[in-house]
Protein backbone atom coordinates (compact mmCIF):
# COMPACT_ATOMS: atom_id res chain seq x y z
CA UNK A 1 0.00 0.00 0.00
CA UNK A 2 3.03 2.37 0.75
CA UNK A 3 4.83 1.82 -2.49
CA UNK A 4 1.58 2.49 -4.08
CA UNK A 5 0.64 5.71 -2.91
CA UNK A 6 4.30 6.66 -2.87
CA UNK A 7 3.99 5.81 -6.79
CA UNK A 8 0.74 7.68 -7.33
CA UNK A 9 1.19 10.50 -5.43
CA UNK A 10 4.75 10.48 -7.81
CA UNK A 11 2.84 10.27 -10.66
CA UNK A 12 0.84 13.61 -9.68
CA UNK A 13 4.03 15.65 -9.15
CA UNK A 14 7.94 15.76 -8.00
CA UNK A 15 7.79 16.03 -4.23
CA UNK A 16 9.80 16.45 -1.50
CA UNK A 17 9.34 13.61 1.39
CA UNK A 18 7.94 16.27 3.79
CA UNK A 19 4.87 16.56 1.49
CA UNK A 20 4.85 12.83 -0.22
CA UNK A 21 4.08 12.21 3.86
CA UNK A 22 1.36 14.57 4.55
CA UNK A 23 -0.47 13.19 1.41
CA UNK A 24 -0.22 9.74 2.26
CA UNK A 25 -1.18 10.89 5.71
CA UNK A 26 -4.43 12.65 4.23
CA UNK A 27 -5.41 9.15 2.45
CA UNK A 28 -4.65 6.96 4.96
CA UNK A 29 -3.33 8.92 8.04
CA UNK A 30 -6.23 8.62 10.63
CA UNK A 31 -6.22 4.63 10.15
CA UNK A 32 -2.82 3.59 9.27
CA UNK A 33 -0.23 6.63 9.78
CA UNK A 34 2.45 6.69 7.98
CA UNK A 35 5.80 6.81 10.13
CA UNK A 36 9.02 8.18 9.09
CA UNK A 37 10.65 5.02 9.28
CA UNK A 38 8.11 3.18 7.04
CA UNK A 39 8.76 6.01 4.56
CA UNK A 40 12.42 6.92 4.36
CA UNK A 41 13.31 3.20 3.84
CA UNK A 42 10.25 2.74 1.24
CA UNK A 43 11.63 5.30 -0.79
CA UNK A 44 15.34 4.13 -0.47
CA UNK A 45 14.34 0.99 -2.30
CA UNK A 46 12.17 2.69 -5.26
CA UNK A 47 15.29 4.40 -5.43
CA UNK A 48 17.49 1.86 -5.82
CA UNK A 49 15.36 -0.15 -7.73
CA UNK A 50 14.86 2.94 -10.44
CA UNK A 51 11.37 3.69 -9.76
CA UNK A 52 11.89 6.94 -8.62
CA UNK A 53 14.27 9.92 -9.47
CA UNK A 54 16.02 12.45 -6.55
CA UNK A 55 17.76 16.19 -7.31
CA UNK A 56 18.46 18.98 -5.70
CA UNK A 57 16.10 22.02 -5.80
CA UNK A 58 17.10 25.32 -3.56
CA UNK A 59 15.02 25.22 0.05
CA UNK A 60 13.84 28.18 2.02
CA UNK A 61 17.60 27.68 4.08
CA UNK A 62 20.94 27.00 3.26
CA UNK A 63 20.12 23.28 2.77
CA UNK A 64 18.85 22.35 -0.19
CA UNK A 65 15.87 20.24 -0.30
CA UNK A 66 15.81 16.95 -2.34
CA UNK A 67 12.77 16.49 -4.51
CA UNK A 68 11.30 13.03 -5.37
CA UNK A 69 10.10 12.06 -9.07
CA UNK A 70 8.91 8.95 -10.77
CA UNK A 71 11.16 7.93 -13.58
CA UNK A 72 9.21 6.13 -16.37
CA UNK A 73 10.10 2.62 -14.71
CA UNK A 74 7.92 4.34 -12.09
CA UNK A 75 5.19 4.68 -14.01
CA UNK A 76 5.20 1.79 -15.88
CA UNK A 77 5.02 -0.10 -12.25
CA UNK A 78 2.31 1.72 -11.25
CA UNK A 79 0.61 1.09 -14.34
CA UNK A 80 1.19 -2.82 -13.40
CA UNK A 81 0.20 -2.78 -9.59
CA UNK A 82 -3.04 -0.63 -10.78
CA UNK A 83 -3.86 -3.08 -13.54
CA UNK A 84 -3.10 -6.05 -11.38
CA UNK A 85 -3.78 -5.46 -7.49
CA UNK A 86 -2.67 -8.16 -5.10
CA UNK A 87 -5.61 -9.80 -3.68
CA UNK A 88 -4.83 -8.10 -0.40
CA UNK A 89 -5.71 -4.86 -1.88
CA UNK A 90 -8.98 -6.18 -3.58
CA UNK A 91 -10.24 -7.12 0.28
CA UNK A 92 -8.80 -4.82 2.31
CA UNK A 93 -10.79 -1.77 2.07
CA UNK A 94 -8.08 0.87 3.12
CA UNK A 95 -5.83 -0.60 0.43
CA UNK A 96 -8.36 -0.79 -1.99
CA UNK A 97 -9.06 2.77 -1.32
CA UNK A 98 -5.49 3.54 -1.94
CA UNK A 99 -6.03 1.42 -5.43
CA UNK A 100 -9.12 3.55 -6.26
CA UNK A 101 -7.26 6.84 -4.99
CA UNK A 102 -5.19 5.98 -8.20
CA UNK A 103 -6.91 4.08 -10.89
CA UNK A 104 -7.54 7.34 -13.24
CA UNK A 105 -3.80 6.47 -13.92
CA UNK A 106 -4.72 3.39 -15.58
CA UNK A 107 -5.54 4.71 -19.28
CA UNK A 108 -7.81 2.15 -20.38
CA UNK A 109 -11.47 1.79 -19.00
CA UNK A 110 -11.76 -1.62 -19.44
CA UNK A 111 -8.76 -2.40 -17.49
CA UNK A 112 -10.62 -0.20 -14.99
CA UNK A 113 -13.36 -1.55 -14.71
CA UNK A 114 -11.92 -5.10 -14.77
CA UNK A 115 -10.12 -3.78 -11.43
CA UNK A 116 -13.20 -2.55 -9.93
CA UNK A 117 -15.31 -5.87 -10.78
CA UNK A 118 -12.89 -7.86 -8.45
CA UNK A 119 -13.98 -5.69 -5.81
CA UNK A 120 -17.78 -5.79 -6.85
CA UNK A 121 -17.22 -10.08 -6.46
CA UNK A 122 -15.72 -9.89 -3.26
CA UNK A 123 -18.16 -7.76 -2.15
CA UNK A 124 -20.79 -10.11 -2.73
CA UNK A 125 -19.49 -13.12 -1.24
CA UNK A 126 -21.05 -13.30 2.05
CA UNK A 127 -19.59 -13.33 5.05
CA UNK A 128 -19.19 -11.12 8.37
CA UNK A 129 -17.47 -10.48 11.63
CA UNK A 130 -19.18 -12.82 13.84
CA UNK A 131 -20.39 -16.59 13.06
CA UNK A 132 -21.98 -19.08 14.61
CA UNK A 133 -20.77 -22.47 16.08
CA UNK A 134 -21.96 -24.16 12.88
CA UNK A 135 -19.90 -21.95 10.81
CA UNK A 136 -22.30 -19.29 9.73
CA UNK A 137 -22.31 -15.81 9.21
CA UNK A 138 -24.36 -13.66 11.77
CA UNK A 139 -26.93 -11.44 10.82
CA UNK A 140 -27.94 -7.89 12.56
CA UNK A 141 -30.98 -9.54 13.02
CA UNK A 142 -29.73 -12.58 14.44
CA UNK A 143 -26.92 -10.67 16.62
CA UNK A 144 -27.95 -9.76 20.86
CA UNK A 145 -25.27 -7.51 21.58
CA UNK A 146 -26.34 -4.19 20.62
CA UNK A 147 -22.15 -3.07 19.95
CA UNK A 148 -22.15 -5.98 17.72
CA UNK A 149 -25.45 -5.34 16.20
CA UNK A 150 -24.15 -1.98 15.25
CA UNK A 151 -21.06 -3.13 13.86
CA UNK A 152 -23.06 -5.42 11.15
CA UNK A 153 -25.56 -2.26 10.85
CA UNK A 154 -22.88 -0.06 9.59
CA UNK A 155 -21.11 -2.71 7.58
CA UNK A 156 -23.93 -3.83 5.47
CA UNK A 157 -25.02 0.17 5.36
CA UNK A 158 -21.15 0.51 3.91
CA UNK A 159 -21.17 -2.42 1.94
CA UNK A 160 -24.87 -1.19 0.10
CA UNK A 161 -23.42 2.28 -0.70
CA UNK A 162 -19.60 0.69 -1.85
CA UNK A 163 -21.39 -1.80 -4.36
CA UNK A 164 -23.40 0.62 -5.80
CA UNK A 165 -20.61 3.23 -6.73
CA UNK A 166 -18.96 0.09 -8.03
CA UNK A 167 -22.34 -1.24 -10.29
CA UNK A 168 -22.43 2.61 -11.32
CA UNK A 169 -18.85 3.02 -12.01
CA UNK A 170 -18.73 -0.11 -13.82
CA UNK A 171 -21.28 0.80 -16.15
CA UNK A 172 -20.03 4.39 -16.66
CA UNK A 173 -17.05 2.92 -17.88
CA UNK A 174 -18.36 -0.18 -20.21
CA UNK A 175 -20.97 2.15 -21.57
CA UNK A 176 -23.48 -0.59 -20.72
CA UNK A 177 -25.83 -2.18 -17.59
CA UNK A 178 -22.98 -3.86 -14.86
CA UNK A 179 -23.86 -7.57 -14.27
C-alpha cells in the first residue's frame, strides 16, 4: 500500500518527502499513519530499484531540499500494480481505497473496470465479523449484543453504498448495464 501511494502520489508531481508524507497521511493517516521510518526506507528501495528519481532544488535555508520524481520505470510499475492489485488490496478496504485513490492512472477503461469488478465479487461473497458455532455468518438480526449489532448495521449500510458506486462506475465505464 506504501509503495503504491508513494507511486501515485509520484505520478501527480515531484515532491519532497515532507509533502509525499502529509499526502499519504491525508489518504490513509487517521487509520494507518504513515511513520518516518516506514517512509524513508520505502523510498530508499524505489530508489534503488529505479522507480523513482532524486535532485536537488534550492530550500527556504541553506540546505537544499531533495525532490522526489517517478522515472518512467515508475510509471510503468504503477501502471502494473493498478492493472493487477494483489488480492490483499482487492479485500482490504483501506488498500483498496489507496487502489481507487489511483486508478484514473490506468488509461484504459476496461482495465478499470476489470479492477473494480474484483472488488464488486468480493463484495458479494457473504460473510461477516461474527459466526456461529456451525460456521455461519451472523446477521444484525440474528446478533444480541447491541455493539455488535451496530457493527453489522454499519457494515452492510457501507457495503450497500460501496457496491453501488462500483455497479455505477462499472457501467459508466463499459458504456453498458454492470452484471
Amino acid at each position: 500500500m506504501l509503495t503504491l501511494a508513494i507511486l501515485g502520489f509520484l505520478h501527480d508531481e515531484p515532491l519532497h518527502g515532507y509533502e509525499l508524507k502529509s499526502r499519504i497521511t491525508g489518504l490513509t493517516g487517521h487509520i494507518r499513519p504513515v511513520s518516518d521510518g516506514a517512509l524513508y526506507p520505502a523510498i530508499a528501495r524505489l530508489e534503488k530499484a529505479g522507480l523513482l528519481a532524486r535532485r536537488s532544488e534550492p530550500g527556504s535555508g541553506a540546505v537544499p531540499r531533495q525532490v522526489l520524481e517517478l522515472t518512467a520505470g515508475g510509471r510503468a510499475e504503477l501502471e502494473r500494480r493498478l492493472a493487477d492489485p494483489a488480492e490483499a488490496e482487492i479485500s482490504d478496504q483501506i488498500r483498496f481505497f489507496t487502489v481507487a485513490a489511483f486508478l484514473d492512472r490506468l488509461a484504459d477503461p476496461a482495465r478499470q473496470a476489470a479492477v473494480l469488478r474484483r472488488r464488486l465479487a468480493f463484495l458479494e461473497t457473504p460473510s461477516s465479523f461474527f459466526y456461529d458455532a456451525d460456521g455461519r455468518p451472523v446477521t444484525a438480526e440474528q446478533e444480541r449484543n447491541p455493539f455488535r449489532r451496530g457493527m453489522l448495521l454499519v457494515a452492510r449500510a457501507s457495503g450497500a453504498a460501496e457496491r453501488a458506486w462500483l455497479s455505477e462506475t462499472i457501467e459508466e465505464l463499459e458504456g453498458g448495464p454492470a452484471s
